[in-house]
N, C-alpha and C. Protein backbone atom coordinates (compact mmCIF):
# COMPACT_ATOMS: atom_id res chain seq x y z
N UNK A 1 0.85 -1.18 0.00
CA UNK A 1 0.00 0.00 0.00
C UNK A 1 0.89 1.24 0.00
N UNK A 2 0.63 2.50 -0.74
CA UNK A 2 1.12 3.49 -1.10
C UNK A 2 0.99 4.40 -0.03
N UNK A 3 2.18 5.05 0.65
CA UNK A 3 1.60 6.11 1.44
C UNK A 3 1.83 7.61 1.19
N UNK A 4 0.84 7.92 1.49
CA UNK A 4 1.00 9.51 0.86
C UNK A 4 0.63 10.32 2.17
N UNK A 5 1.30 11.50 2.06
CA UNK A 5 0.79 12.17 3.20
C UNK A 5 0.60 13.63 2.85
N UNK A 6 -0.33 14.20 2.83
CA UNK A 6 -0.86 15.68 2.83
C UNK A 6 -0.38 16.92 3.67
N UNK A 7 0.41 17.45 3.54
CA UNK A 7 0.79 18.52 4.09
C UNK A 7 0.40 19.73 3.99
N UNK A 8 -0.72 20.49 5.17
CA UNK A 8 -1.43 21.39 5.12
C UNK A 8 -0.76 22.43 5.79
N UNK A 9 -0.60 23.18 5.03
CA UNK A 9 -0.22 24.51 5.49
C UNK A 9 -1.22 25.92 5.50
N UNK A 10 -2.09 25.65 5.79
CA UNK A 10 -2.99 26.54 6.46
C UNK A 10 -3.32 26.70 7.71
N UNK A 11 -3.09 28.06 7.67
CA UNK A 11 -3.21 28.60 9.34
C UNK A 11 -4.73 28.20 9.79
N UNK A 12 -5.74 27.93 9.27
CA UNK A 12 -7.08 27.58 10.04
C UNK A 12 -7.60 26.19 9.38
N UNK A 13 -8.43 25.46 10.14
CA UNK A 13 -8.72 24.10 9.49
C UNK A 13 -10.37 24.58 9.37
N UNK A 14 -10.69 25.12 9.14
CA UNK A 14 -11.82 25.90 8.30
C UNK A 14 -11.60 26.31 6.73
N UNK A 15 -10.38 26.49 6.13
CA UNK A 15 -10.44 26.99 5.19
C UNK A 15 -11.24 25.89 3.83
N UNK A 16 -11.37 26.80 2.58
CA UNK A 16 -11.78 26.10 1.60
C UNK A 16 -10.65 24.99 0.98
N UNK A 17 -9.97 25.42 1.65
CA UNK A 17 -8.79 24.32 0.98
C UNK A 17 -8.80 22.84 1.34
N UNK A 18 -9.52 23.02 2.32
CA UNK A 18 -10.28 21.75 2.68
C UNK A 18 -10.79 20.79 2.04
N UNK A 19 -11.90 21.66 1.28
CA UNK A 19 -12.38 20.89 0.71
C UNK A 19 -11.53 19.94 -0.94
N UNK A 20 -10.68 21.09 -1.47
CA UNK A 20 -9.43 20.07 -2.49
C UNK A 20 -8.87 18.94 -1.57
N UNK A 21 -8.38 18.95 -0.32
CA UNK A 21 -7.44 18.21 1.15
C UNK A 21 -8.47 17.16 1.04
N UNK A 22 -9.91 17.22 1.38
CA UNK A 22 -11.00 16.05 1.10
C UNK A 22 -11.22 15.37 0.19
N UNK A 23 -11.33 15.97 -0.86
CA UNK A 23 -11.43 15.09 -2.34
C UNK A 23 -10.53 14.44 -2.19
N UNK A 24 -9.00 15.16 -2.84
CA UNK A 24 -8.11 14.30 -2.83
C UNK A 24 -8.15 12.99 -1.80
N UNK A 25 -8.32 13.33 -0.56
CA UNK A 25 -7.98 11.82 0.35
C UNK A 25 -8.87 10.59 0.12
N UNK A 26 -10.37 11.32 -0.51
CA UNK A 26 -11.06 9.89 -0.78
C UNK A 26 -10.80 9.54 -1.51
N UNK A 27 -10.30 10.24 -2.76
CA UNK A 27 -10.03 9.85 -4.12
C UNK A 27 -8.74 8.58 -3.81
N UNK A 28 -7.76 9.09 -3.13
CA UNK A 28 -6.27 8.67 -3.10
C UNK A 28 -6.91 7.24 -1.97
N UNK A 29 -7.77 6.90 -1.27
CA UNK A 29 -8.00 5.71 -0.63
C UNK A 29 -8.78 5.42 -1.00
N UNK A 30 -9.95 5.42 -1.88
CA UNK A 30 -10.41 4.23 -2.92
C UNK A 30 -9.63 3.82 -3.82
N UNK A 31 -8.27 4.35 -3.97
CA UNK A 31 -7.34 4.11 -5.13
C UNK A 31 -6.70 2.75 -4.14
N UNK A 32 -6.97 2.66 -3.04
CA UNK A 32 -5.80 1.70 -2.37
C UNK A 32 -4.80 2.27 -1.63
N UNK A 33 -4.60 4.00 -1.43
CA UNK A 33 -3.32 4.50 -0.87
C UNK A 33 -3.73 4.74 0.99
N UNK A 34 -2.71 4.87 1.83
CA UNK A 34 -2.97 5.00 3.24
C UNK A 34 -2.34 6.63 2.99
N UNK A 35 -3.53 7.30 3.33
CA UNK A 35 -3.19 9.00 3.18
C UNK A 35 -3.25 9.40 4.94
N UNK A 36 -2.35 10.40 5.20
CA UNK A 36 -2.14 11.08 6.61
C UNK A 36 -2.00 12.50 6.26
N UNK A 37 -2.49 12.85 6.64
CA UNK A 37 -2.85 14.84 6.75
C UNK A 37 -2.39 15.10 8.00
N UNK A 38 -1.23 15.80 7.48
CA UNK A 38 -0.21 16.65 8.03
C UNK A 38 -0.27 17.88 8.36
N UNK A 39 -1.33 18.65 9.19
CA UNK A 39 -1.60 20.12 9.18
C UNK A 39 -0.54 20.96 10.32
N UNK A 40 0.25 21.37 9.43
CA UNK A 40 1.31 22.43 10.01
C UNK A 40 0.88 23.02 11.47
N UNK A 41 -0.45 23.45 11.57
CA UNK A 41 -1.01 24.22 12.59
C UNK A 41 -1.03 23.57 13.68
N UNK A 42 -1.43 21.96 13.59
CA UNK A 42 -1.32 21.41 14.61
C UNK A 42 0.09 21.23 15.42
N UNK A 43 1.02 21.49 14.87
CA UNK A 43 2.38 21.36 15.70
C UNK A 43 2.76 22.81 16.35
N UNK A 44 3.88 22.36 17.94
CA UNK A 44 4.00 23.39 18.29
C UNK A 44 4.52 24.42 17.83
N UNK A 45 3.78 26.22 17.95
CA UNK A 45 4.52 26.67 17.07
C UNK A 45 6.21 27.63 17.67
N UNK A 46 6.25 27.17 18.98
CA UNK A 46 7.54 27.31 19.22
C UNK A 46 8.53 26.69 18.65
N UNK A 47 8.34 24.96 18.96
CA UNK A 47 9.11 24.54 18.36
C UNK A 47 9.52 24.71 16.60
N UNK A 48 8.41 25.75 15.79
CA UNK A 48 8.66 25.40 14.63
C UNK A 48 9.64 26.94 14.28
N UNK A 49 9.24 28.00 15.64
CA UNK A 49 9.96 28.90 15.18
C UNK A 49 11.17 28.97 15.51
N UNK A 50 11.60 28.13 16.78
CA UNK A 50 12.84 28.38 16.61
C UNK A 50 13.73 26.85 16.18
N UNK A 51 12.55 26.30 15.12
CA UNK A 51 13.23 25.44 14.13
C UNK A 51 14.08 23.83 15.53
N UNK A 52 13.23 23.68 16.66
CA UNK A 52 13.29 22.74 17.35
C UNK A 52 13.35 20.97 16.62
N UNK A 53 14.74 20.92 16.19
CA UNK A 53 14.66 19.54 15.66
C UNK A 53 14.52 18.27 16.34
N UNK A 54 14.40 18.63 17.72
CA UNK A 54 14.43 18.04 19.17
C UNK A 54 12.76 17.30 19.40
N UNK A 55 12.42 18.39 19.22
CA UNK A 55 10.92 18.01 19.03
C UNK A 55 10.25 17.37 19.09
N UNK A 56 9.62 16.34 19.59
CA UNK A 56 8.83 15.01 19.13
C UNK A 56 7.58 15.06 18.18
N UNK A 57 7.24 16.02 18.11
CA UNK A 57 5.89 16.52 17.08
C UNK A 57 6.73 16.54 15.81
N UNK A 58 7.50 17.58 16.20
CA UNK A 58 9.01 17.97 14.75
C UNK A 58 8.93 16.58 14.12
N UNK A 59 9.45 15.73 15.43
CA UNK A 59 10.72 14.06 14.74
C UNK A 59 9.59 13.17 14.07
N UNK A 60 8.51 13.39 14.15
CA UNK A 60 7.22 12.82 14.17
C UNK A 60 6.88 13.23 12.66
N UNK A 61 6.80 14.51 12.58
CA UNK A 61 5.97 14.88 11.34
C UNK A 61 7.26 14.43 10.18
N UNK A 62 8.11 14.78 10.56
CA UNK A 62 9.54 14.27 9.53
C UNK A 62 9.50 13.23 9.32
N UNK A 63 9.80 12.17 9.97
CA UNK A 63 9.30 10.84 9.52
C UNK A 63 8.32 10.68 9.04
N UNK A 64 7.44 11.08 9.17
CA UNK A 64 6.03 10.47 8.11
C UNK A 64 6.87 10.98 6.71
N UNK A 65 6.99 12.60 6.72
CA UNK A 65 7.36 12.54 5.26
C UNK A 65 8.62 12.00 4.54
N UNK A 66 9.63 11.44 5.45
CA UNK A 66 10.49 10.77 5.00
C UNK A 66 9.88 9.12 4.86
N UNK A 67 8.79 8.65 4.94
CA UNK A 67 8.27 7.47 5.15
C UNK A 67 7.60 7.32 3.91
N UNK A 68 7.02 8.83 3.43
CA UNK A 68 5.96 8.78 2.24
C UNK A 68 6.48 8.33 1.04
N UNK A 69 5.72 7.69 0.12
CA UNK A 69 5.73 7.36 -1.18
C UNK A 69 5.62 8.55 -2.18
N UNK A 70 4.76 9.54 -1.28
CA UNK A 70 4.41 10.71 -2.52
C UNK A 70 3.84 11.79 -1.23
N UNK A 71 4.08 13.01 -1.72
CA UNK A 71 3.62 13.99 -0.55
C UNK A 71 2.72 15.64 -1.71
N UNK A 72 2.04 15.58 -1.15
CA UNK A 72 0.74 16.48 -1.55
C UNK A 72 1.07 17.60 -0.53
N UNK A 73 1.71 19.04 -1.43
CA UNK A 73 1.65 20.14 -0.33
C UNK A 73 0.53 21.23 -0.55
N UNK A 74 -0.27 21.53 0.20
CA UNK A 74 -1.50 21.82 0.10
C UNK A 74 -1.27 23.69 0.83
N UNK A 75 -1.81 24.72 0.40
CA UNK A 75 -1.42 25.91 0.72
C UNK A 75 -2.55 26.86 0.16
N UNK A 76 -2.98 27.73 1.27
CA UNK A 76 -4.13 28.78 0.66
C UNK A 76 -2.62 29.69 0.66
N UNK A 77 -3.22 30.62 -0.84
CA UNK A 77 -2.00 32.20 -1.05
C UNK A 77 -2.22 33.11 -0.04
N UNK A 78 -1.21 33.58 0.06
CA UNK A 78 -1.15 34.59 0.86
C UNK A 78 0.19 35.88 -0.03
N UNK A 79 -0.83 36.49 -0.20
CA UNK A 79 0.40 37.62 -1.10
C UNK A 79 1.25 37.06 -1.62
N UNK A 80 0.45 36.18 -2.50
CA UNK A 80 1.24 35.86 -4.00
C UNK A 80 1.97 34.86 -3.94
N UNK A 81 2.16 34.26 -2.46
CA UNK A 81 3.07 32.60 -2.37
C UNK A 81 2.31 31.99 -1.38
N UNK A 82 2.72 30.95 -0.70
CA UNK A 82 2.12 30.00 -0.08
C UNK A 82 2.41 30.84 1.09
N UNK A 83 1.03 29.70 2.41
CA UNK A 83 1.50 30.36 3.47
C UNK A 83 2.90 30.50 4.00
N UNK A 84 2.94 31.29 5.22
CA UNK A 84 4.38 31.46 5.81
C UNK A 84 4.35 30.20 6.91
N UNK A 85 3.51 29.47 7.40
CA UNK A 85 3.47 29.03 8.21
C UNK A 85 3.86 27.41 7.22
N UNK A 86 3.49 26.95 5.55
CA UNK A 86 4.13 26.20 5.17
C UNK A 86 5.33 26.31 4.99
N UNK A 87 5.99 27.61 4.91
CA UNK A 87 7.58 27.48 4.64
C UNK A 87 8.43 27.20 5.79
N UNK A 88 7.88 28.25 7.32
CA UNK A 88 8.62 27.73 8.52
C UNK A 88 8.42 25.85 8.35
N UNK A 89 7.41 25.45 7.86
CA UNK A 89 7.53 23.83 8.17
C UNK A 89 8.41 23.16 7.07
N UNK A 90 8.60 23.30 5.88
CA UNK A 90 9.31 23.15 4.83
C UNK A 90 11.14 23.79 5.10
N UNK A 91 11.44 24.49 5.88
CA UNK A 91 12.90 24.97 6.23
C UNK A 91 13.03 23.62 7.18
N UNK A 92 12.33 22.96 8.12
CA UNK A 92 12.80 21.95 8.96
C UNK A 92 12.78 20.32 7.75
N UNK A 93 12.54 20.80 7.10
CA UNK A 93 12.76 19.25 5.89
C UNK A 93 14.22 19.11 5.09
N UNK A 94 14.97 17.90 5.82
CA UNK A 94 16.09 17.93 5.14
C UNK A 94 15.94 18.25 3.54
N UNK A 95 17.54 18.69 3.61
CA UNK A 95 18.13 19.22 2.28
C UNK A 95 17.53 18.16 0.92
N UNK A 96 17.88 16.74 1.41
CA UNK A 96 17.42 15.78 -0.17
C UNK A 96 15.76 15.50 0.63
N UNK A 97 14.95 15.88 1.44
CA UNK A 97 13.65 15.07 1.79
C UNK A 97 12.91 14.73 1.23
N UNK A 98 13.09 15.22 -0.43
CA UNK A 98 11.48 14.56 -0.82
C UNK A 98 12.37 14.30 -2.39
N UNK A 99 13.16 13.95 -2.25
CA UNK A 99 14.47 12.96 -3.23
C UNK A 99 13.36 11.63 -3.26
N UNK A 100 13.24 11.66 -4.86
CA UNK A 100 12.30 10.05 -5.20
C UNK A 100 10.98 10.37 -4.79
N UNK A 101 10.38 11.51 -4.31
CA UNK A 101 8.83 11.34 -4.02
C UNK A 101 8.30 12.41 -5.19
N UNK A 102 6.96 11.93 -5.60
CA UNK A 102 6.17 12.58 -6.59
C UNK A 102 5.42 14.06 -5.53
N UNK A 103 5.39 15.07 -5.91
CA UNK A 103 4.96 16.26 -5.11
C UNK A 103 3.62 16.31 -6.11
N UNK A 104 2.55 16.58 -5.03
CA UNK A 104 0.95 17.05 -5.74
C UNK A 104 0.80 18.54 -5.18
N UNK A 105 1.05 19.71 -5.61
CA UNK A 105 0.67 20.93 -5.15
C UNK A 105 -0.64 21.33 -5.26
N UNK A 106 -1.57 21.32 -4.34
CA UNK A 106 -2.81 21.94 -4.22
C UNK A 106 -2.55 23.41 -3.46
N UNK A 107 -3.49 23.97 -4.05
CA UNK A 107 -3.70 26.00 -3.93
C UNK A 107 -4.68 26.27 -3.86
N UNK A 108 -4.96 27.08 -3.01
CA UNK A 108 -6.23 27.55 -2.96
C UNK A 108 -5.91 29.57 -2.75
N UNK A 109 -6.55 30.35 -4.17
CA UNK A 109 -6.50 31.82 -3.64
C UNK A 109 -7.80 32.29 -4.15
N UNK A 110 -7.73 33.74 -3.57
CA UNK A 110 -9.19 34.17 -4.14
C UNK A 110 -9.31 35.14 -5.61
N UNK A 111 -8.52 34.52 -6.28
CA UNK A 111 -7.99 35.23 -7.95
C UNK A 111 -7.30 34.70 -8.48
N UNK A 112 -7.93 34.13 -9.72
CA UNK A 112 -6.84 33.32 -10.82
C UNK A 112 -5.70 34.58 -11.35
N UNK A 113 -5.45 35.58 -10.37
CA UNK A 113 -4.57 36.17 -10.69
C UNK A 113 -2.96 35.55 -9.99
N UNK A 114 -3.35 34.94 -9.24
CA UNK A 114 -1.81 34.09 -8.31
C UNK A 114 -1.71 32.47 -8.98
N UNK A 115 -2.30 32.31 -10.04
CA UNK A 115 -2.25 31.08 -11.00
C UNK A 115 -1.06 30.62 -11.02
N UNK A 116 0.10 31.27 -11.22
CA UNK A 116 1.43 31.10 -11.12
C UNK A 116 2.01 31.00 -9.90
N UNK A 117 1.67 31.12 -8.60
CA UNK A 117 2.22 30.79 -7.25
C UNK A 117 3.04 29.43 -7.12
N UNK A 118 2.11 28.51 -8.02
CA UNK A 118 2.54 27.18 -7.91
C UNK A 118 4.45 26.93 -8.53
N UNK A 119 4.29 27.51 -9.53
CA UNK A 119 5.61 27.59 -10.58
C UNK A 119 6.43 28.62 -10.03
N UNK A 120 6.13 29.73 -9.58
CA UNK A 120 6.82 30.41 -8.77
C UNK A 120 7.54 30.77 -7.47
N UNK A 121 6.60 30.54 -6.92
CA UNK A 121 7.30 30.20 -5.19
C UNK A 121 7.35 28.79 -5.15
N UNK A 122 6.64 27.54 -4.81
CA UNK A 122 6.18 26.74 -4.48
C UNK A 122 7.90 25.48 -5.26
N UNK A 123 7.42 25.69 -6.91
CA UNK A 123 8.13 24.42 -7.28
C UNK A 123 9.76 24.62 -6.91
N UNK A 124 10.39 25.95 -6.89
CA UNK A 124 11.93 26.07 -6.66
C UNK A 124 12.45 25.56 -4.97
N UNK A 125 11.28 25.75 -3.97
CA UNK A 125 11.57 25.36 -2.77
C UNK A 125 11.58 23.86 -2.48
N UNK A 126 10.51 23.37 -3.63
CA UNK A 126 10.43 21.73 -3.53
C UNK A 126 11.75 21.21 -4.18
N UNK A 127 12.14 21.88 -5.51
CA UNK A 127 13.30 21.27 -6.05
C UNK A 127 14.33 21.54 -5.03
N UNK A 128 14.80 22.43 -4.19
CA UNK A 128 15.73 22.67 -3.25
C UNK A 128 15.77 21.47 -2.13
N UNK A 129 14.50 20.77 -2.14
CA UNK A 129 14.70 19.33 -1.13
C UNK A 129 14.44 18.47 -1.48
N UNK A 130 15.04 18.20 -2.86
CA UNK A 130 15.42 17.22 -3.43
C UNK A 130 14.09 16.40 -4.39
N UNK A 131 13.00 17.67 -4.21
CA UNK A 131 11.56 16.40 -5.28
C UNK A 131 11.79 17.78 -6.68
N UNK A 132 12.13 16.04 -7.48
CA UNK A 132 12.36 16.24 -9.05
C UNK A 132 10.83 15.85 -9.86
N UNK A 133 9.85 14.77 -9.21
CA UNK A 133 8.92 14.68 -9.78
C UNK A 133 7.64 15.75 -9.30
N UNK A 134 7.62 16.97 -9.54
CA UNK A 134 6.61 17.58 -9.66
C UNK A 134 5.43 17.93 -10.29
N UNK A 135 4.38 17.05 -9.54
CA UNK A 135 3.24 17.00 -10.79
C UNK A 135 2.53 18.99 -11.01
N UNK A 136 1.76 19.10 -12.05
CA UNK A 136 1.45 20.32 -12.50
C UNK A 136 0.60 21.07 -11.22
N UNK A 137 0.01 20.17 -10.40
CA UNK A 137 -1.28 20.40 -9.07
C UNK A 137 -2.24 21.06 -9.43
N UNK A 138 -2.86 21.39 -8.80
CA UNK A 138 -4.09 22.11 -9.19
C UNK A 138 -4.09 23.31 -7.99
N UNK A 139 -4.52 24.46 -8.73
CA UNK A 139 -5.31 25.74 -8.22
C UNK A 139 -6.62 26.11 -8.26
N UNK A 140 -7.11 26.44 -7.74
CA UNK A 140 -8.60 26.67 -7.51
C UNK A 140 -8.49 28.09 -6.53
N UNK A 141 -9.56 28.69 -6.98
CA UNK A 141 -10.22 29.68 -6.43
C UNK A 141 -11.14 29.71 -5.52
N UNK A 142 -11.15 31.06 -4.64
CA UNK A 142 -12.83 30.33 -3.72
C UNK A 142 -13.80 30.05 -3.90
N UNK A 143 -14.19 30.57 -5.08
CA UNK A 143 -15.38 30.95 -5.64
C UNK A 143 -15.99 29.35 -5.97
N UNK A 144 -14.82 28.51 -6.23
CA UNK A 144 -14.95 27.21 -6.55
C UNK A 144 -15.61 25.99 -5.37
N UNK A 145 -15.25 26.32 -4.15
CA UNK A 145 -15.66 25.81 -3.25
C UNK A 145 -16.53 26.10 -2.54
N UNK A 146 -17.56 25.91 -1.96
CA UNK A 146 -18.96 25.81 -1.19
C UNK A 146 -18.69 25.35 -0.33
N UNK A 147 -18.99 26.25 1.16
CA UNK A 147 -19.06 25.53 1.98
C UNK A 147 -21.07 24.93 2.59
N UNK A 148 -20.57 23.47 3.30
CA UNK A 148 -22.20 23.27 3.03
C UNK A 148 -22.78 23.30 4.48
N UNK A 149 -23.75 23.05 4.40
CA UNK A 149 -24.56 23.38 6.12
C UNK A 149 -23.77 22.18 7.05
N UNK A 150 -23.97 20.84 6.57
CA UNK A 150 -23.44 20.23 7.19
C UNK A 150 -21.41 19.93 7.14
N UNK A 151 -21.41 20.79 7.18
CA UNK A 151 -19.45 20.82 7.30
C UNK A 151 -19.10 20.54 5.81
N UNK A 152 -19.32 19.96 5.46
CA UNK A 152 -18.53 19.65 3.64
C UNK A 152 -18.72 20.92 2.93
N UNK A 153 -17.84 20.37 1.92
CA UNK A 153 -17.70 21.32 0.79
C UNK A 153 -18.25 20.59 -0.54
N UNK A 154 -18.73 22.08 -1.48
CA UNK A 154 -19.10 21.48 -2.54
C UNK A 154 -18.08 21.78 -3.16
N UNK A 155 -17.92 21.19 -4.69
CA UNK A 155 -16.44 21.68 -5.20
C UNK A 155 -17.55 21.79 -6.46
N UNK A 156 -16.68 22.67 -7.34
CA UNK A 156 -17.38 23.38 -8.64
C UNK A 156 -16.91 21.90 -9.56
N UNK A 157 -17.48 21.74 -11.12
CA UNK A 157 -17.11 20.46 -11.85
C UNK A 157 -15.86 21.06 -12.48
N UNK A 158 -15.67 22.19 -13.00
CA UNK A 158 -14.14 22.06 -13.31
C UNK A 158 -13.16 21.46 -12.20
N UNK A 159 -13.26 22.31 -10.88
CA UNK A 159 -12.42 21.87 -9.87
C UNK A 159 -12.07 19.99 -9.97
N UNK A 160 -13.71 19.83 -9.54
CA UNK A 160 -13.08 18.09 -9.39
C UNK A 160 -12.57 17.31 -10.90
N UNK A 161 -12.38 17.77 -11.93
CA UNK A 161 -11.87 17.39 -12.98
C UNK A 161 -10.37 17.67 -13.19
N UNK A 162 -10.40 18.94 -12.91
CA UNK A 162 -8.94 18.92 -12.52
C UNK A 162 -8.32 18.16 -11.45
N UNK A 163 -9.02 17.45 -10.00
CA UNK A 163 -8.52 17.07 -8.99
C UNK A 163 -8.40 15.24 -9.67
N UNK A 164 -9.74 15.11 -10.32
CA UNK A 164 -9.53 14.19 -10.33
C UNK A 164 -8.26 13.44 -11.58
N UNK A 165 -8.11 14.71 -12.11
CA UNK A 165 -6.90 14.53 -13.29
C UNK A 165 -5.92 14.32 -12.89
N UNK A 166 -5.58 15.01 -11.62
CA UNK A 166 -4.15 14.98 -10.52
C UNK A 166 -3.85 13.97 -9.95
N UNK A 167 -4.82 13.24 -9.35
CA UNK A 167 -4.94 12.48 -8.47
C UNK A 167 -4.85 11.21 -9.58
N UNK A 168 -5.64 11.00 -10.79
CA UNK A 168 -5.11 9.74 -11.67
C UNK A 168 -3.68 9.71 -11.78
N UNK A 169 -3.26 11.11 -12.36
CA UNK A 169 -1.43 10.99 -12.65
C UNK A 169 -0.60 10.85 -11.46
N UNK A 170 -1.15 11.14 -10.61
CA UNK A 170 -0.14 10.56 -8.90
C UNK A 170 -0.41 9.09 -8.83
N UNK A 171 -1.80 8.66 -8.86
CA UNK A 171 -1.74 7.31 -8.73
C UNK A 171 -0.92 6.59 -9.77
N UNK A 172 -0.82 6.76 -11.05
CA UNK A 172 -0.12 6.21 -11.96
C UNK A 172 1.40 6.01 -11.69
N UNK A 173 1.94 7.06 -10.91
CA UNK A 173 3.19 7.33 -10.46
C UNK A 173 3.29 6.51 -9.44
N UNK A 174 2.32 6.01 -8.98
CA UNK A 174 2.40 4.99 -7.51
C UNK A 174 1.97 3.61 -7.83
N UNK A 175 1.48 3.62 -9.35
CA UNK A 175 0.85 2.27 -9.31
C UNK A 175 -0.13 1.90 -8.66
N UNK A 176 -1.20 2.69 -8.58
CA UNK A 176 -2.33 2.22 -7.77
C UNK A 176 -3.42 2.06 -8.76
């Protein structure tokens, strides 16, 4: 079984980004994969500011992603790049960490004007720790996501066509 793990870098677990973080995971475990969502927020954020490699949350979340088969970094924009709170977590990932793993970038902003965040900020920091297979990911807007009475999200049909386009070419990369 394939493991993949989701790395959320959003400062609130309310956001719409959620709802791409949801698709994807059912999608990726009816495929056969064991997915773990990794939300930055939940770790301490002392230890992340002053970069505590000591940590047991730290030594914890590192291993999973040194454990993963494929890692999905997931990020609402914030002035034009990902959050800040994914990069403090991304500076504690060794130099080769994601050497041999397929990267799925999911985005979430409120203007297909930060369309390029992904290619711009996002892919040069992944190539810097070592992931050469970077799939294209998907961006979405808010406008795309619904939130619903009962906690879910609706996702617009472009959205899940694109997700579900992502999520075939990761599985293919994993053999699932």
């Amino acid at each position: 079984m394939s493991k993949v793990v989701i790395l959320s870098g959003s400062p609130s677990t309310q956001s719409r980004l959620y709802g791409l973080i949801n698709y994807t995971t059912e999608q990726l475990q009816q495929a056969g994969a064991e997915v773990t969502l990794l939300n930055v927020v939940d770790l301490p954020a002392e230890d992340l500011v002053t970069a505590n490699f000591n940590s047991p949350d730290v030594t914890a979340s590192l291993a999973l992603i040194a454990a993963a088969d494929a890692v999905i970094v997931a990020s609402p924009v914030y002035k034009a790049s990902y959050s800040g709170l994914l990069k403090i977590f991304l500076d504690l990932v060794p130099q080769e960490g994601l050497r041999g793993k397929p990267v799925l970038p999911l985005f979430i902003g409120g203007t297909l004007a930060h369309l390029l965040v992904i290619d711009y900020a996002l892919k040069p920091v992944i190539n810097a720790l070592g992931g050469r297979h970077i799939l294209g990911g998907v961006y979405a807007v808010d406008q795309w996501v619904e939130r619903l009475p009962d906690g879910a999200y609706g996702l617009s049909e472009e959205l899940v066509a694109r997700l579900e386009r992502s999520v075939k070419e990761l599985n293919e990369l994993l053999k699932l």
